[in-house]
N, C-alpha and C. Protein backbone atom coordinates (compact mmCIF):
# COMPACT_ATOMS: atom_id res chain seq x y z
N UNK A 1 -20.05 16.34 -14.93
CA UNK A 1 -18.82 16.34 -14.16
C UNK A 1 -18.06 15.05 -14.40
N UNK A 2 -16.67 14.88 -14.70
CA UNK A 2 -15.80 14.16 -14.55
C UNK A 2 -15.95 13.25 -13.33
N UNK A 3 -15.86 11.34 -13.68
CA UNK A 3 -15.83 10.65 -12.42
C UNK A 3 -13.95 10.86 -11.59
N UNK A 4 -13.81 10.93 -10.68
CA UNK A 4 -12.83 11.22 -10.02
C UNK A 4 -12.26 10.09 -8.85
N UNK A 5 -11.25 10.13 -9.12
CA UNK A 5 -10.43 9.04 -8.45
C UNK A 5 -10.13 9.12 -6.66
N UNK A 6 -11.16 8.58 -5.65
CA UNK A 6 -11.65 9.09 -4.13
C UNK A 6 -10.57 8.36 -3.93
N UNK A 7 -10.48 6.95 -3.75
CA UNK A 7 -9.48 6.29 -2.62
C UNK A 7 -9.62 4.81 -3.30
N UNK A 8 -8.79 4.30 -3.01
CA UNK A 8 -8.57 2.68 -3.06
C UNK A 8 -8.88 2.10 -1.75
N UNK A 9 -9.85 0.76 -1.70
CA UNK A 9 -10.71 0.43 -0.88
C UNK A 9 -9.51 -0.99 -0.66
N UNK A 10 -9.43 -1.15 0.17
CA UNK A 10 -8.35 -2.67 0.38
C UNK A 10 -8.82 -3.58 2.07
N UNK A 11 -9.71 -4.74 1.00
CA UNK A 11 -10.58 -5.76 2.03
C UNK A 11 -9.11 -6.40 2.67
N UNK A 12 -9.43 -6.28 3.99
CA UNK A 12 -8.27 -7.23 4.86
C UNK A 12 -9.12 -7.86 6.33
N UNK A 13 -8.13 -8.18 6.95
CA UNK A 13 -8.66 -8.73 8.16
C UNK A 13 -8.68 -7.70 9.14
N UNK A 14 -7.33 -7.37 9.22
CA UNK A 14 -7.08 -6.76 10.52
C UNK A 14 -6.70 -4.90 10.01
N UNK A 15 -7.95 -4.59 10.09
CA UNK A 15 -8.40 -2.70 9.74
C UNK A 15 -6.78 -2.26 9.97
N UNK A 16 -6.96 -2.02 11.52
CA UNK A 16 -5.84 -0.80 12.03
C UNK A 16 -4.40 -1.22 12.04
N UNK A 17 -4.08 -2.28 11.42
CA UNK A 17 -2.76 -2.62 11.25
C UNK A 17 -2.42 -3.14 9.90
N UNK A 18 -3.44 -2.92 9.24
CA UNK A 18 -3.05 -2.46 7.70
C UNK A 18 -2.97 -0.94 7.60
N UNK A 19 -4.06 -0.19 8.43
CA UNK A 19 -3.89 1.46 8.22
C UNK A 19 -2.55 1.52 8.85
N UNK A 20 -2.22 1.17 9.79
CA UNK A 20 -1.13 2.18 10.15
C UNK A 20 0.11 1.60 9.30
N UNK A 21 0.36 0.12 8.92
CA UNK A 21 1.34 -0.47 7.95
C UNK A 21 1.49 0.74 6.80
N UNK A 22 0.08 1.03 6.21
CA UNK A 22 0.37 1.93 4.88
C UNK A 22 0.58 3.46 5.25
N UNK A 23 0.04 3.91 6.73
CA UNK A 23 0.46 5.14 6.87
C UNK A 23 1.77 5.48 6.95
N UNK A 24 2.59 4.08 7.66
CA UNK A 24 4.03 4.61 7.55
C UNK A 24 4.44 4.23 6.35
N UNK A 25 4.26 3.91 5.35
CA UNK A 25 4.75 3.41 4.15
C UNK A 25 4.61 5.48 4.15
N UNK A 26 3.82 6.00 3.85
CA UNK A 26 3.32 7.42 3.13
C UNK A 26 4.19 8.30 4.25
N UNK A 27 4.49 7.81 5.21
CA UNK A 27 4.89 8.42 6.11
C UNK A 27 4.27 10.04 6.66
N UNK A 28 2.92 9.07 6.86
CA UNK A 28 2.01 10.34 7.89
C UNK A 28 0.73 9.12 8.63
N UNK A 29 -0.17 9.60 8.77
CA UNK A 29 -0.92 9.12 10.22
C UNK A 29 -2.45 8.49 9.47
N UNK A 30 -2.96 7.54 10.32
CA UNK A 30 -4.03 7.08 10.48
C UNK A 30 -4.92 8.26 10.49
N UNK A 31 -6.20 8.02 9.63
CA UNK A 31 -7.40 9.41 9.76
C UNK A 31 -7.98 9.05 11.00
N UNK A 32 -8.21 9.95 11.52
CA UNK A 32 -8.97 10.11 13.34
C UNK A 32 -10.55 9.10 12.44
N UNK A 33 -11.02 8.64 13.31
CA UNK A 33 -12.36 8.18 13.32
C UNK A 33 -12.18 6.61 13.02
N UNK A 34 -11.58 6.04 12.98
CA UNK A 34 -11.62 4.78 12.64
C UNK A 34 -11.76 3.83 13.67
N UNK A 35 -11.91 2.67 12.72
CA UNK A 35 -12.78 1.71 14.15
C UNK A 35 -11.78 0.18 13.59
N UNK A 36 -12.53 -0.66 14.54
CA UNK A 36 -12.14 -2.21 13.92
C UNK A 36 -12.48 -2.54 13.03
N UNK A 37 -14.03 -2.19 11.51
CA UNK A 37 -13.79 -2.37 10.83
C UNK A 37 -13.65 -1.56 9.42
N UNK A 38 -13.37 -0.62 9.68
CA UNK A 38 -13.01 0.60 8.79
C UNK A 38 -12.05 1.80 9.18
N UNK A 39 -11.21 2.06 8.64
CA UNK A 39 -10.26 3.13 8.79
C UNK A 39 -9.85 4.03 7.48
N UNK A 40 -9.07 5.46 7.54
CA UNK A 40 -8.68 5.62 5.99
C UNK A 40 -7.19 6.16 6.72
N UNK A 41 -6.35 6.60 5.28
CA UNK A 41 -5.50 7.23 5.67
C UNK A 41 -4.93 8.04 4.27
N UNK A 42 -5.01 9.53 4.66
CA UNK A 42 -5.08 10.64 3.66
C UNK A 42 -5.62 10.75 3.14
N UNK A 43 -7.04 10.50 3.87
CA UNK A 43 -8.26 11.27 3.63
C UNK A 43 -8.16 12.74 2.75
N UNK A 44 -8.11 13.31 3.38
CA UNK A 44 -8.11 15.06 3.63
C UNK A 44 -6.67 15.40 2.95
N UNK A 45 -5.44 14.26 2.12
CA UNK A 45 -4.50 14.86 1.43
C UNK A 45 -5.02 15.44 0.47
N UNK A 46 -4.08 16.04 -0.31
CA UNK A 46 -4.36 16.63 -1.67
C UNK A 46 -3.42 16.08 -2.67
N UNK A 47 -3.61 15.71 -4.36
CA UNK A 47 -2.68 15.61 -4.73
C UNK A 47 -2.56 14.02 -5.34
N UNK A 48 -3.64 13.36 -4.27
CA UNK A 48 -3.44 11.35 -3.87
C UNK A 48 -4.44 11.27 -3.54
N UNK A 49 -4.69 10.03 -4.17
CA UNK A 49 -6.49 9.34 -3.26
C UNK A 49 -6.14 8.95 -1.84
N UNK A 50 -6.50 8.78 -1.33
CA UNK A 50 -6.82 8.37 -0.21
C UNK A 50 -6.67 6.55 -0.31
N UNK A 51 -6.95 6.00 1.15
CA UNK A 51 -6.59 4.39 1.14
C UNK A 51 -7.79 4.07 2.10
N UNK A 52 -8.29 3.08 1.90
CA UNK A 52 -9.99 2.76 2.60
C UNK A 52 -9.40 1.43 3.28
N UNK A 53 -9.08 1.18 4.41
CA UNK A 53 -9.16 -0.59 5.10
C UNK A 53 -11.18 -0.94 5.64
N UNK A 54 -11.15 -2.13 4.83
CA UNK A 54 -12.41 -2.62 5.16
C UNK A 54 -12.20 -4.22 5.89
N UNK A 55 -12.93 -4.30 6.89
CA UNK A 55 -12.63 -5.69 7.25
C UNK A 55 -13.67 -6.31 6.59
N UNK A 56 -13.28 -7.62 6.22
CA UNK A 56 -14.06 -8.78 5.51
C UNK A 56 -13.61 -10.10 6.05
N UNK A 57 -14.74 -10.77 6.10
CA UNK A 57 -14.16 -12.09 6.85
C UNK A 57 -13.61 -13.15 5.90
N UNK A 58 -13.36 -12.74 4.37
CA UNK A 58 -13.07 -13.71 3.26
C UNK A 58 -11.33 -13.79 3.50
N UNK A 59 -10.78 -14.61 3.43
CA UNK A 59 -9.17 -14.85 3.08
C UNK A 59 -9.42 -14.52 1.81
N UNK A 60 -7.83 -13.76 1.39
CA UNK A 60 -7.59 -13.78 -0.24
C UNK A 60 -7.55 -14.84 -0.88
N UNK A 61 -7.91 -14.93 -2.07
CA UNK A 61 -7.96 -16.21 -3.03
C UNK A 61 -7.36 -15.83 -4.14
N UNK A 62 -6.74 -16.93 -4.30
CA UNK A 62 -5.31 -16.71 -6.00
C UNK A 62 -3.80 -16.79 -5.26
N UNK A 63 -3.29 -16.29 -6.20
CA UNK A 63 -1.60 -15.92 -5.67
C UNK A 63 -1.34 -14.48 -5.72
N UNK A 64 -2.01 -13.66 -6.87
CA UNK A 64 -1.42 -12.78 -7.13
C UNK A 64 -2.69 -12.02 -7.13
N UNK A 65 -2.58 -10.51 -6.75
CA UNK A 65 -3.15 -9.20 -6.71
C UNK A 65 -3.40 -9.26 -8.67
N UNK A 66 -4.60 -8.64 -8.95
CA UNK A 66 -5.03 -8.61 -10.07
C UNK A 66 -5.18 -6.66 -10.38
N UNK A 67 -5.26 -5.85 -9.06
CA UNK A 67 -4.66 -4.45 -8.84
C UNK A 67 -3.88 -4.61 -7.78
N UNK A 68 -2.41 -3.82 -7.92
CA UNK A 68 -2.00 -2.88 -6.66
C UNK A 68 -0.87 -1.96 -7.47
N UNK A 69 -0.65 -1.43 -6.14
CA UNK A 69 -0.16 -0.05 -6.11
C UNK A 69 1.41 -0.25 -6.70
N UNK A 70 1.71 1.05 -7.41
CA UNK A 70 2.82 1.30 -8.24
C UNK A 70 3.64 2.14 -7.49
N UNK A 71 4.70 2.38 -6.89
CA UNK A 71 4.92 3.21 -5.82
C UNK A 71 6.60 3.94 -6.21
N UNK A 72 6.20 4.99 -6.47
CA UNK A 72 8.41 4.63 -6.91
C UNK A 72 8.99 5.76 -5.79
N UNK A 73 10.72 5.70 -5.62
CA UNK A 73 11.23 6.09 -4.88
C UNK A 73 12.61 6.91 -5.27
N UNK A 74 13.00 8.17 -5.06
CA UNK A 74 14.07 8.70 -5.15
C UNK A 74 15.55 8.08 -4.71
N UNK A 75 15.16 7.79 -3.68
CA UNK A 75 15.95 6.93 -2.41
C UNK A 75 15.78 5.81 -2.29
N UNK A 76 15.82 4.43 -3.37
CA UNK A 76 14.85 3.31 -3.36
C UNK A 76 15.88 2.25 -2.43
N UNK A 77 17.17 2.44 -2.59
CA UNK A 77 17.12 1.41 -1.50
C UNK A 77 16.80 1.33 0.00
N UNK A 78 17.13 2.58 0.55
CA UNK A 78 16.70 3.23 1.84
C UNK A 78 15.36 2.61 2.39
N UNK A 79 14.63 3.54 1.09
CA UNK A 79 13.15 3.21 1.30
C UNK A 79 13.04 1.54 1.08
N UNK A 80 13.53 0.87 0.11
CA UNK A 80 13.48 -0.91 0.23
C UNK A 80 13.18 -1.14 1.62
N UNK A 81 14.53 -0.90 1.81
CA UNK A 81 14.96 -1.23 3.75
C UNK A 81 13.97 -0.80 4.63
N UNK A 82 13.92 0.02 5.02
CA UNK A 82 12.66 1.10 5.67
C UNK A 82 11.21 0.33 5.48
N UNK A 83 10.95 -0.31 4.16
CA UNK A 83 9.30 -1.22 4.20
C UNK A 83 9.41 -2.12 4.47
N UNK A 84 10.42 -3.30 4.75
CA UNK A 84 10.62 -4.30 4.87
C UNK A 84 10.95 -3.86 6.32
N UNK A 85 11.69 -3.19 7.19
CA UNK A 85 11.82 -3.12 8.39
C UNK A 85 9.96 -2.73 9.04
N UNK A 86 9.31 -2.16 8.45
CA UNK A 86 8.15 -1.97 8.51
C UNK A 86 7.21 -3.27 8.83
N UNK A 87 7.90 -3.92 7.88
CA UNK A 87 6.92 -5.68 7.91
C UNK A 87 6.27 -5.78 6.40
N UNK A 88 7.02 -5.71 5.85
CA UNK A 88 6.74 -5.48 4.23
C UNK A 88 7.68 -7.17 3.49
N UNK A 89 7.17 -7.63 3.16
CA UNK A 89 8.25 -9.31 2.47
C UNK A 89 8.47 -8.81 1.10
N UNK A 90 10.10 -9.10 1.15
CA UNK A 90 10.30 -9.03 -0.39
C UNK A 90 10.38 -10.25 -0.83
N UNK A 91 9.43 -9.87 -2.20
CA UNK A 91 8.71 -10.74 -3.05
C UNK A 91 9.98 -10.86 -4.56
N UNK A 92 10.13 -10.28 -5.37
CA UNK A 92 11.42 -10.33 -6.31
C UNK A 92 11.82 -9.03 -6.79
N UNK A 93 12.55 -9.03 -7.69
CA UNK A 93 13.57 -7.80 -8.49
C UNK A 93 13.14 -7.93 -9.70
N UNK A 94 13.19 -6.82 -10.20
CA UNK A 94 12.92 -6.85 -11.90
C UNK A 94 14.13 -5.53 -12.23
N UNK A 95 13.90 -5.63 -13.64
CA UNK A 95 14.58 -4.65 -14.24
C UNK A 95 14.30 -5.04 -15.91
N UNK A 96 13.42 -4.14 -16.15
CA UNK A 96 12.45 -4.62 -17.58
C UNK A 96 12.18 -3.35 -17.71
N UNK A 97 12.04 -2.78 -19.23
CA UNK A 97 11.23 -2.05 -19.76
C UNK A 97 12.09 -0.22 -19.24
N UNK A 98 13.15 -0.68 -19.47
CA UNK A 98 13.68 0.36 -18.32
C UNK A 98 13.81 0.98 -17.41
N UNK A 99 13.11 0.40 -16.35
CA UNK A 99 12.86 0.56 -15.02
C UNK A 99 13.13 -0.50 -13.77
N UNK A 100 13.63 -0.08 -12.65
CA UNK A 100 14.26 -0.99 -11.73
C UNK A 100 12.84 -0.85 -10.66
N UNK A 101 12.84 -2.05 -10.26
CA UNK A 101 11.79 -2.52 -9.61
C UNK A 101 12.03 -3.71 -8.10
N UNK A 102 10.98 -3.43 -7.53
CA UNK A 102 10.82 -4.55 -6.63
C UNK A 102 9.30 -4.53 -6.28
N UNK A 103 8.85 -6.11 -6.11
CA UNK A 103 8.14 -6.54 -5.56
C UNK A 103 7.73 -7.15 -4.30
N UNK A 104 7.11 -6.20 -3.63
CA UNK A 104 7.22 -6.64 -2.11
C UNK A 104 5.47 -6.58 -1.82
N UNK A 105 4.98 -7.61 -0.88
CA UNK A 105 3.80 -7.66 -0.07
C UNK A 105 3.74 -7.24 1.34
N UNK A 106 2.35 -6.62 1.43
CA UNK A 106 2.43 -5.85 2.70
C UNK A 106 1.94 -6.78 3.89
N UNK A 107 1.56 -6.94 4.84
CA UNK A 107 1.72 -7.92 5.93
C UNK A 107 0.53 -9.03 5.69
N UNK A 108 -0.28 -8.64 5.05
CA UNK A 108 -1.24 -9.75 4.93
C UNK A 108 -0.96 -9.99 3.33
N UNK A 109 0.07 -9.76 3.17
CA UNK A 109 0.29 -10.51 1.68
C UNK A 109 -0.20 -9.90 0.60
N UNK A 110 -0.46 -8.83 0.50
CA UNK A 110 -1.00 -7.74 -0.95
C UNK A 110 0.30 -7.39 -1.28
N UNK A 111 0.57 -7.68 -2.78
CA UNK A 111 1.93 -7.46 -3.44
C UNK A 111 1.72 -5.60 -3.93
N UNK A 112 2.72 -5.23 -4.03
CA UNK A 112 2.96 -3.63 -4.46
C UNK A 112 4.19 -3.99 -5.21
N UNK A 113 4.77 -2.73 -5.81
CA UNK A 113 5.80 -2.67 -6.15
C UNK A 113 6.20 -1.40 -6.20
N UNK A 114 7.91 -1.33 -6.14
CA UNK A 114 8.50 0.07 -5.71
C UNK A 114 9.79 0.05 -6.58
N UNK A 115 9.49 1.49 -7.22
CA UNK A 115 9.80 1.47 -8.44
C UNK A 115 11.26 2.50 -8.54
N UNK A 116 12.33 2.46 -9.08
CA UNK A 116 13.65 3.37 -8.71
C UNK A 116 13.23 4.40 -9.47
N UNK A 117 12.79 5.71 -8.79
CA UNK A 117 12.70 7.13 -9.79
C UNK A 117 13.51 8.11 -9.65
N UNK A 118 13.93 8.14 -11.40
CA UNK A 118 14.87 9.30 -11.21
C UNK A 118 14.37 11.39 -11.08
């Protein structure tokens, strides 16, 4: 059998306010069962892995994410606005390789980027 792509596991401090930060990013809900130091969210989607919050008592080390998420948007400035009203920091602008971009970190500082799709 093929190894298969379950969920992205993302060590933070604070579990349920990274889950619910990324649930409204996806714009749907925290998975029932979660605690202070584990939560998921879209578990049970189809289509998408899933997102794992683990608490760890380590602070991040470096500047920069060595993985994250590639995220693009139909509606990208809307949606810009909408993650940053969320609690999302924009980080910079690109426009390389033919694609319009931004770089933004989510509240404890994990950079993503959100990508203009046509």
């Amino acid at each position: 059998m093929p190894v298969t792509f379950e969920q992205l596991a993302v060590d933070c401090a604070d579990v349920q306010a990274q889950a619910a930060f990324w649930a409204q990013v996806f714009q749907t809900e925290v998975d029932a069962g979660g605690n202070e130091f584990m939560a998921t969210v879209n578990r049970a989607a189809t289509g998408g892995p899933a997102m794992m919050f683990l608490q760890v008592p380590e602070k991040p080390t470096g500047v920069k994410n060595r993985l994250h998420l590639d995220l693009g948007s139909t509606d990208w400035a809307a949606d810009v606005d909408r993650l940053v009203a969320l609690g999302a920091k924009r980080e910079a602008e690109f426009t390389e390789y033919g694609v319009h971009w931004i770089t933004l970190a989510d509240p404890e500082g994990n950079v993503f980027d959100l990508a203009e799709a046509h």
